[in-house]
N, C-alpha and C. Protein backbone atom coordinates (compact mmCIF):
# COMPACT_ATOMS: atom_id res chain seq x y z
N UNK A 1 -36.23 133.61 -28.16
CA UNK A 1 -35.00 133.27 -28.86
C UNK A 1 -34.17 132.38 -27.94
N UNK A 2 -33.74 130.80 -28.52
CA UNK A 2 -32.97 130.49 -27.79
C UNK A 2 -31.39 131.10 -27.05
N UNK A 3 -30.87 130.43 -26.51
CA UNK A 3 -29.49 130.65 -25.61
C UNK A 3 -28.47 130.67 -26.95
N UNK A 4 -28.35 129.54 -27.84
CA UNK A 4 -27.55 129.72 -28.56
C UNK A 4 -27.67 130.50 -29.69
N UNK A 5 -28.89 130.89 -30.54
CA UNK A 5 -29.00 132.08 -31.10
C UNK A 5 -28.76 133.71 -30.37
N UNK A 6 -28.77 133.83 -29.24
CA UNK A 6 -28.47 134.99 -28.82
C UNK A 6 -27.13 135.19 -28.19
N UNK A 7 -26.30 133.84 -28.15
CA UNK A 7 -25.04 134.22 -27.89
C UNK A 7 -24.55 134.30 -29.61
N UNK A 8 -24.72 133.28 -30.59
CA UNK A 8 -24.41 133.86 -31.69
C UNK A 8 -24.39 135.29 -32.36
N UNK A 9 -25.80 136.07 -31.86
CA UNK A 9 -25.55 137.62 -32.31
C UNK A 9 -25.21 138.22 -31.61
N UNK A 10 -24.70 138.11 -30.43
CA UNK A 10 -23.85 138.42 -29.25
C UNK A 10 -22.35 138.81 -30.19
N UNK A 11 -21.86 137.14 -30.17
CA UNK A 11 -20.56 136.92 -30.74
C UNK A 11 -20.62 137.70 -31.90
N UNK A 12 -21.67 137.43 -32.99
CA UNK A 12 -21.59 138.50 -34.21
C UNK A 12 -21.31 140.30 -34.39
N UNK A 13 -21.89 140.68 -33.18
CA UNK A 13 -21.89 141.98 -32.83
C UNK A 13 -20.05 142.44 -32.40
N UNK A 14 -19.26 141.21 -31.61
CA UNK A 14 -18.09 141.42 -31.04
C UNK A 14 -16.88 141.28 -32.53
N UNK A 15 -17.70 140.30 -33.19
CA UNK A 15 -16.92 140.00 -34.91
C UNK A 15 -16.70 141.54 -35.60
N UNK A 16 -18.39 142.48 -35.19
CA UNK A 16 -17.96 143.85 -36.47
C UNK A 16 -16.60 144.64 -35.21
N UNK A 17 -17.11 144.48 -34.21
CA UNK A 17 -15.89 145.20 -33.24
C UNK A 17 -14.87 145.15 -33.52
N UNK A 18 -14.33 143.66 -33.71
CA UNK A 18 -13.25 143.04 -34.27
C UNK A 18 -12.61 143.49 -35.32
N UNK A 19 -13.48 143.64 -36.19
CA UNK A 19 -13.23 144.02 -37.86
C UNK A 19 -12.78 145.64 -37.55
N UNK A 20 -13.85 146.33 -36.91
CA UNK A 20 -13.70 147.96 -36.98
C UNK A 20 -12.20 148.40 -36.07
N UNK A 21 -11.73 147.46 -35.35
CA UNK A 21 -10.48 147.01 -34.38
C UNK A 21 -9.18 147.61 -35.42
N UNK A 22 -9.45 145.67 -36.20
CA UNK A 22 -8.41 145.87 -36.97
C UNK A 22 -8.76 146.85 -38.56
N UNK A 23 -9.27 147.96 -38.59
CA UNK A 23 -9.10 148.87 -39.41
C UNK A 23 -8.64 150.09 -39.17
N UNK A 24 -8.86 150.45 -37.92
CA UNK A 24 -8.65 151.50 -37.23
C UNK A 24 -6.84 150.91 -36.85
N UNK A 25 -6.67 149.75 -36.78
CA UNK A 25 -5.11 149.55 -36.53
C UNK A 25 -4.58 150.01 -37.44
N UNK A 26 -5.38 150.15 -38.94
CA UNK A 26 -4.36 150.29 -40.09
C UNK A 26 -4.16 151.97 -40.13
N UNK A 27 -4.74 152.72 -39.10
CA UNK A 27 -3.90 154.12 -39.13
C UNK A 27 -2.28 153.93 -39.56
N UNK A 28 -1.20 152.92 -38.57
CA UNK A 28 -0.19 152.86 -38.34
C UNK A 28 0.43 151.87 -39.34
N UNK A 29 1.58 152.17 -40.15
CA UNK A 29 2.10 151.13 -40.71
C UNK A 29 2.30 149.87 -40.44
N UNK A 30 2.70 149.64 -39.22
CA UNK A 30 2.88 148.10 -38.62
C UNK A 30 2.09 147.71 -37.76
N UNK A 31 0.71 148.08 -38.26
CA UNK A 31 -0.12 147.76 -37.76
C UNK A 31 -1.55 147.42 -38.81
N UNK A 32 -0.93 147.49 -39.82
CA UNK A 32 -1.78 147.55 -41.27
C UNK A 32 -2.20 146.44 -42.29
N UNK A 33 -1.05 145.55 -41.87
CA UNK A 33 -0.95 144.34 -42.62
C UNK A 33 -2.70 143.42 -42.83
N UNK A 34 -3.31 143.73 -41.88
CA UNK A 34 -4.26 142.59 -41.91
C UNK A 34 -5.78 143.29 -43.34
N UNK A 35 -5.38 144.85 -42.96
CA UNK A 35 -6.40 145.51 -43.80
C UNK A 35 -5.72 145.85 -45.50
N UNK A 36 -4.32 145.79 -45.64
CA UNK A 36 -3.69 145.33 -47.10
C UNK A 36 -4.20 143.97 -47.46
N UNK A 37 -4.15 143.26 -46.47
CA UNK A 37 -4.47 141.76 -47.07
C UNK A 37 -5.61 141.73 -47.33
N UNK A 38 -6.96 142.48 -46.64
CA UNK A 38 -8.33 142.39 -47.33
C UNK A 38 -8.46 143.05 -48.43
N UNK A 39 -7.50 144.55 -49.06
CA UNK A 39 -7.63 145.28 -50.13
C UNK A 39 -7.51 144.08 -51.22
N UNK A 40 -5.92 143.29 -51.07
CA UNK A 40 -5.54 142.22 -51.86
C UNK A 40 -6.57 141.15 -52.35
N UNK A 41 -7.40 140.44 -51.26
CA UNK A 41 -8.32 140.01 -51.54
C UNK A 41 -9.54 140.36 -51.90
N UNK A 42 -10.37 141.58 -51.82
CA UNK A 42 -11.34 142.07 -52.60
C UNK A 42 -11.23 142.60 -53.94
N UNK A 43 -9.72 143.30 -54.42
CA UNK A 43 -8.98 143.05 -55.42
C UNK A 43 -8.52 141.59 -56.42
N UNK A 44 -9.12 140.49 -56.06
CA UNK A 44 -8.44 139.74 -56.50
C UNK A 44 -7.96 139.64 -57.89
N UNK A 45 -6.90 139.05 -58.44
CA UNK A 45 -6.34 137.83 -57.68
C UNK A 45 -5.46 138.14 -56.51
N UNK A 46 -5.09 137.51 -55.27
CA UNK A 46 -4.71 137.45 -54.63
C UNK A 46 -2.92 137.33 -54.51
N UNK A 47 -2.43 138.94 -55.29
CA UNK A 47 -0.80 138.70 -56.04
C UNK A 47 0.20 139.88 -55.40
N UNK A 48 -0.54 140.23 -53.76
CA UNK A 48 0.18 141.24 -53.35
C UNK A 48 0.31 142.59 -54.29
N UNK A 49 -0.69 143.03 -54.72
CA UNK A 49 -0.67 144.51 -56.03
C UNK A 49 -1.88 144.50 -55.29
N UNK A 50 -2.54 144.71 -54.18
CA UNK A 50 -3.78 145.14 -53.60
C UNK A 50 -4.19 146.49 -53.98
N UNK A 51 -5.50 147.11 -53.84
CA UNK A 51 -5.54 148.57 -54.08
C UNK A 51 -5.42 149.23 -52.81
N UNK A 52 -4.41 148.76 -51.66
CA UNK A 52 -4.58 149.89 -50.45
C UNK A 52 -2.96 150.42 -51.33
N UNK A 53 -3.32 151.94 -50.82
CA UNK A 53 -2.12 153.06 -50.86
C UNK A 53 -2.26 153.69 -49.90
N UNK A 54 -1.01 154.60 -49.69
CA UNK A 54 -0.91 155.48 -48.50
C UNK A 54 -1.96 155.96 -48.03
N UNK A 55 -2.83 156.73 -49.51
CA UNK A 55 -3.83 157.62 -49.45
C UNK A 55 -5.07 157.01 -48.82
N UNK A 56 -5.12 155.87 -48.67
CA UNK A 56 -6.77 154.83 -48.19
C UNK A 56 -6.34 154.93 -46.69
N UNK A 57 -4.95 155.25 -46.09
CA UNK A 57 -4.79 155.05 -44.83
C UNK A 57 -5.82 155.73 -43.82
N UNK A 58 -6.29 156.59 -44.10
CA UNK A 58 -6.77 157.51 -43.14
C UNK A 58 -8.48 157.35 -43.28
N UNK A 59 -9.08 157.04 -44.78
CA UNK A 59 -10.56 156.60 -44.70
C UNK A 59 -10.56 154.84 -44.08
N UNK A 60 -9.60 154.36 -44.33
CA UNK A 60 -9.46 152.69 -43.73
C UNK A 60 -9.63 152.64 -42.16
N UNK A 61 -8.75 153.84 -42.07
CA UNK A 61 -8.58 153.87 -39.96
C UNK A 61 -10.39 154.42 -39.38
N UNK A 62 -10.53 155.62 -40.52
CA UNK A 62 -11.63 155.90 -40.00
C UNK A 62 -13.21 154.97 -39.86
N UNK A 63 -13.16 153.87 -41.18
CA UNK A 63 -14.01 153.08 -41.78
C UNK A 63 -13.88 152.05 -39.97
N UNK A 64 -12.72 151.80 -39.80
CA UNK A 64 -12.40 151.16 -38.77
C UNK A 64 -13.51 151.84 -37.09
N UNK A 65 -13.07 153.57 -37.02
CA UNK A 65 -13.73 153.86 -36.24
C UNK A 65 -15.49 153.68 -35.73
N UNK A 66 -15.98 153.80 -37.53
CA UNK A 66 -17.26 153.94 -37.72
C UNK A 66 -17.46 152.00 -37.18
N UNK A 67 -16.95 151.57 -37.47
CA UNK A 67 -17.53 149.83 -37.10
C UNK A 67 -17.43 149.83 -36.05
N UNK A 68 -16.35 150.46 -35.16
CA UNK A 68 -16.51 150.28 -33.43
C UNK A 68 -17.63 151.06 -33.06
N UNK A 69 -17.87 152.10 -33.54
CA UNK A 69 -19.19 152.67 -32.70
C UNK A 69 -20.27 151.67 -33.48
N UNK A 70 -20.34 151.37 -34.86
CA UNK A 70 -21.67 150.69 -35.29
C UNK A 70 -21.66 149.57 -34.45
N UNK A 71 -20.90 148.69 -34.48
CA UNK A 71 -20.81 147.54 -33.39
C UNK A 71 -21.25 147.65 -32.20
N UNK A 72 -20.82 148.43 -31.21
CA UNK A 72 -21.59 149.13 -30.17
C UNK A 72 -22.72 149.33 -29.95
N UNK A 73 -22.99 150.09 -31.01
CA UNK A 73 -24.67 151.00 -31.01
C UNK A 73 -25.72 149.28 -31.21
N UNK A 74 -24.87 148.55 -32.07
CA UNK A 74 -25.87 147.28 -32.48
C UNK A 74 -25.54 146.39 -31.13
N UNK A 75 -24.97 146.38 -30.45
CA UNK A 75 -24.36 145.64 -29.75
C UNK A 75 -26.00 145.76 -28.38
N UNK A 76 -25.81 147.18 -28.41
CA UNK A 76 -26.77 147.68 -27.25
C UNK A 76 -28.42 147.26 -27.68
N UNK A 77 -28.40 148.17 -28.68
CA UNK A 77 -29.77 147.33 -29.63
C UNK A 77 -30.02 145.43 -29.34
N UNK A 78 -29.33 145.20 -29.89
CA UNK A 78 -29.35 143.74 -29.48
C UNK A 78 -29.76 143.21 -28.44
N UNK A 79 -29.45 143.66 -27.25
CA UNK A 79 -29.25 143.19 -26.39
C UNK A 79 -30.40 143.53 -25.33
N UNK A 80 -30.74 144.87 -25.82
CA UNK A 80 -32.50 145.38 -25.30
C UNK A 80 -33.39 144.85 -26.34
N UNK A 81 -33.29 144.52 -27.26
CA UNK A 81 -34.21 143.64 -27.83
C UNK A 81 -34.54 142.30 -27.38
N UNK A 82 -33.44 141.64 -27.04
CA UNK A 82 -33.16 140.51 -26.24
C UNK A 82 -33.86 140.11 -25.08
N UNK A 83 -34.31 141.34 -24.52
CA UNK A 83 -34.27 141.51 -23.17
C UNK A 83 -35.54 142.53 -22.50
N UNK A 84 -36.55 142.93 -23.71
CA UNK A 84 -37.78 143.80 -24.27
C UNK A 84 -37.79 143.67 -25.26
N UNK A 85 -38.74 142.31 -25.29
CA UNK A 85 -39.20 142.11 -26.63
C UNK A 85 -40.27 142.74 -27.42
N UNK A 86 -40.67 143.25 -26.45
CA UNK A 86 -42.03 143.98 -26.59
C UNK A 86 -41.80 145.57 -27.27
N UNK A 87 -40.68 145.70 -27.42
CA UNK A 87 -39.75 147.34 -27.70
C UNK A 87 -40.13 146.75 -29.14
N UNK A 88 -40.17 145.68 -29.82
CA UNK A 88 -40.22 145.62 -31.25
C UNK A 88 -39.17 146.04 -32.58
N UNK A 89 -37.87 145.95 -31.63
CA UNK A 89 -36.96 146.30 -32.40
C UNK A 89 -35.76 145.49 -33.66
N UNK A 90 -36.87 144.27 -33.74
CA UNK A 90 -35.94 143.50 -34.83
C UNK A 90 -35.86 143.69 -36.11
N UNK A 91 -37.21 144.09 -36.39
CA UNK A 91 -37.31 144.53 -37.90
C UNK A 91 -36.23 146.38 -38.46
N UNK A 92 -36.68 147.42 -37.26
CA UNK A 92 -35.68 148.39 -37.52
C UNK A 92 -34.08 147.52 -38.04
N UNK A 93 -33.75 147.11 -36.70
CA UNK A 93 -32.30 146.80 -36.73
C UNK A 93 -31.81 146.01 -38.09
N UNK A 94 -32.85 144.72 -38.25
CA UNK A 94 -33.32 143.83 -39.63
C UNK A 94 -32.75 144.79 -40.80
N UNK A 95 -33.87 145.63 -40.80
CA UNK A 95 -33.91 147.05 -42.25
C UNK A 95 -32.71 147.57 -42.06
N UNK A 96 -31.98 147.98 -41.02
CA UNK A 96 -31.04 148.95 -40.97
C UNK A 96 -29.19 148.22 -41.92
N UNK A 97 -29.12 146.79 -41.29
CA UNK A 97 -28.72 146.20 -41.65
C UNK A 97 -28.34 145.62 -43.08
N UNK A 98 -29.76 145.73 -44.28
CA UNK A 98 -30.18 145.34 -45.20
C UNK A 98 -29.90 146.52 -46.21
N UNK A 99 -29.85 147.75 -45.51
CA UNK A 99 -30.08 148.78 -46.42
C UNK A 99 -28.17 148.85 -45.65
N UNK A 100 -27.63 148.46 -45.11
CA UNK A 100 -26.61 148.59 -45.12
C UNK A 100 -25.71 147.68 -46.12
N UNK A 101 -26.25 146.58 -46.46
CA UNK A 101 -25.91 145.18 -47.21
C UNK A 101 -26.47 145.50 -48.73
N UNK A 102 -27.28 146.45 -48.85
CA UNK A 102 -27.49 146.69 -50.45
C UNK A 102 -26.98 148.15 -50.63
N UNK A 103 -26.50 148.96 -49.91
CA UNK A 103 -25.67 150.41 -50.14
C UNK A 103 -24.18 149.76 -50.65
N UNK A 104 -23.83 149.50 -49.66
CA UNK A 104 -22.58 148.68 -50.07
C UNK A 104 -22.15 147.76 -50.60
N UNK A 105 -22.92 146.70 -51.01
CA UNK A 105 -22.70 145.51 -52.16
C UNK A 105 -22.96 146.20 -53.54
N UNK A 106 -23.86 147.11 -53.93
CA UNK A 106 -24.03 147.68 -54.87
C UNK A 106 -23.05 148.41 -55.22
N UNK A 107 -22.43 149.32 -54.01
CA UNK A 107 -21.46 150.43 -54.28
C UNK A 107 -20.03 149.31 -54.59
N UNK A 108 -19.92 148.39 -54.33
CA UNK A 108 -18.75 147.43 -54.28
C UNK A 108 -18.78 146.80 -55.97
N UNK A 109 -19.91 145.92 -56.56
CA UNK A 109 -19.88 145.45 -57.49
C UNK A 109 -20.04 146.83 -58.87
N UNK A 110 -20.35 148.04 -58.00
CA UNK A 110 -19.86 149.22 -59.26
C UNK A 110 -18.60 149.32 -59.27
N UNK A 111 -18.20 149.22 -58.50
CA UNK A 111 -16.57 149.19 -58.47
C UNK A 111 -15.39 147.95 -58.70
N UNK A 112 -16.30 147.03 -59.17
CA UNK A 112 -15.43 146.02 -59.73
C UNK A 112 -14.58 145.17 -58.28
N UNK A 113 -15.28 145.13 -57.31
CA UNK A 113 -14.62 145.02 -56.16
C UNK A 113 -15.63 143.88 -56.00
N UNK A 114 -15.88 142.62 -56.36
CA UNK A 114 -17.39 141.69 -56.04
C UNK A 114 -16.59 140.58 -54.50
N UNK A 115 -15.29 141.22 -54.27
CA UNK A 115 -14.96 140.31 -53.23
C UNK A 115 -15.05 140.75 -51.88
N UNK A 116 -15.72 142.08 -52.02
CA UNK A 116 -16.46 143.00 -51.41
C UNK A 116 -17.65 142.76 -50.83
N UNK A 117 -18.75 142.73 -51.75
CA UNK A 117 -19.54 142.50 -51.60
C UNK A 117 -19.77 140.77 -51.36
N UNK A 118 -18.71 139.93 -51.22
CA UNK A 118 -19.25 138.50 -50.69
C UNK A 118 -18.73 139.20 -49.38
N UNK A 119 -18.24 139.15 -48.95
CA UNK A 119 -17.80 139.42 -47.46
C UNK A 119 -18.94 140.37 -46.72
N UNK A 120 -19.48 141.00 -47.56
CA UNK A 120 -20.68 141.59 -47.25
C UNK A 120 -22.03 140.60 -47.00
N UNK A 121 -21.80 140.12 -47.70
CA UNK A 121 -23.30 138.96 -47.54
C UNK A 121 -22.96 137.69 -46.85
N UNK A 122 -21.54 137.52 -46.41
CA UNK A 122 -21.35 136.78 -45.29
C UNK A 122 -22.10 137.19 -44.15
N UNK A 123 -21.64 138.34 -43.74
CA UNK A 123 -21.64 139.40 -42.59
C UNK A 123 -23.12 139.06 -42.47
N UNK A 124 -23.79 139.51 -43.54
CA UNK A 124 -25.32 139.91 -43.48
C UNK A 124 -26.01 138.05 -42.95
N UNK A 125 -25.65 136.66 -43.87
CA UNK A 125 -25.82 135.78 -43.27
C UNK A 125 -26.31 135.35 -42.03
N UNK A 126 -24.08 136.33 -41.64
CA UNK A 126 -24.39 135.89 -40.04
C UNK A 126 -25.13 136.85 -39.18
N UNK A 127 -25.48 137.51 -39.21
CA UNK A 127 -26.52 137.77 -38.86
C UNK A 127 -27.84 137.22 -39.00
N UNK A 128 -28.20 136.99 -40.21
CA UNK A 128 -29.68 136.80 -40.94
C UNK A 128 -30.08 135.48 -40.30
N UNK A 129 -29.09 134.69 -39.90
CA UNK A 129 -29.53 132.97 -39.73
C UNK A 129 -29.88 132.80 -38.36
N UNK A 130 -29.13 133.67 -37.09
CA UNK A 130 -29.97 133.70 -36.14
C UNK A 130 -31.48 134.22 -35.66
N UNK A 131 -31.40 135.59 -36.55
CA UNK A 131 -32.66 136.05 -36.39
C UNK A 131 -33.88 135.29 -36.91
N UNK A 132 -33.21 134.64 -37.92
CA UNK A 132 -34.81 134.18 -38.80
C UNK A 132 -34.61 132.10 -38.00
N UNK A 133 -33.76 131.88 -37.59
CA UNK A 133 -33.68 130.59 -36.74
C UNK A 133 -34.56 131.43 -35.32
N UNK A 134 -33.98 132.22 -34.55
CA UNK A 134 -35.06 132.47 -33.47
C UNK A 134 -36.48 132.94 -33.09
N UNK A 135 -36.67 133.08 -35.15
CA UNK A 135 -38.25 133.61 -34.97
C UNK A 135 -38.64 134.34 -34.17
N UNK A 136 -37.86 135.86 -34.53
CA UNK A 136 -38.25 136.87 -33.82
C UNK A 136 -38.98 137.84 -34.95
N UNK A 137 -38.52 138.16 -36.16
CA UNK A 137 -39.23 138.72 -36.83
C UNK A 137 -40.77 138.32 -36.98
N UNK A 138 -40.31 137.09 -36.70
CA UNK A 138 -42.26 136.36 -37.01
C UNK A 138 -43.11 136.84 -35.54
N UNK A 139 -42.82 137.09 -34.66
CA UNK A 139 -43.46 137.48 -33.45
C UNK A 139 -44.19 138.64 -33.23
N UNK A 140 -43.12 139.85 -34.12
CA UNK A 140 -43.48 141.64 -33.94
C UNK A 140 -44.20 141.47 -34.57
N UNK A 141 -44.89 142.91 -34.33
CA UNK A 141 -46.01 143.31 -35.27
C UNK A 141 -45.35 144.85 -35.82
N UNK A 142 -46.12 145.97 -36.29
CA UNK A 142 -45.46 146.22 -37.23
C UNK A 142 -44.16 147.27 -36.73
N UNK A 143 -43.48 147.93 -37.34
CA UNK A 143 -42.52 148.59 -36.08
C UNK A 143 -42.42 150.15 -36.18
């Protein structure tokens, strides 16, 4: 895998950090604004009547927690894959990812939430375009 595909899922891995960052900020009122504005926008139209309420505060902060450790845990994965290639771990991480991108795009477009699920298949993208640009899946055998 080249230099710049592996700083890309580098950087991608620090993006869910980012994200799980600012969700876990939204425990605190003035610290919330950025995760109302994604309710607003997966809600669209975009008219300030978002669906966050008080009550989402505490699964939002926690949703937040779970991305800092997932970020992490992928972060490490990554990076021993990177680094032992021979561990064969692209396709797990690949699947893990995928079945994370169809649990939740599905659970999103049942819910009338489809601005959800694009932000979901961004995510999955950025991911998807380095791995399959560094031709690592094409290398393993089976896992």
């Amino acid at each position: 895998m080249s230099a710049i595909w592996r700083h890309w899922l580098i950087s991608w891995c620090y993006l869910v950090l980012g994200l799980g960052i600012v969700f876990a900020g939204s425990a605190w009122p003035h610290t919330d604004l950025p995760v109302r504005l994604f309710y607003d926008v997966i809600y669209w139209p975009l008219d300030g009547r978002s669906g966050w309420h008080e009550s989402l505060r505490l699964t939002a902060a926690i949703l937040g927690a779970v991305l800092i450790g997932w970020s992490l845990t992928l972060l490490t994965l990554v990076r021993t894959a990177m680094k032992q290639p021979h561990l064969a771990l692209w396709r797990p991480i690949t699947g893990a990812i995928l079945v994370w991108w169809f649990v939740d795009s599905s659970i999103s477009l049942a819910l009338h939430t489809p601005g959800n699920a694009m932000s979901n298949t961004g995510f999955l993208l950025l991911y998807l375009i380095p791995v399959l640009g560094g031709g690592v899946l094409k290398r393993q055998g089976p896992a």
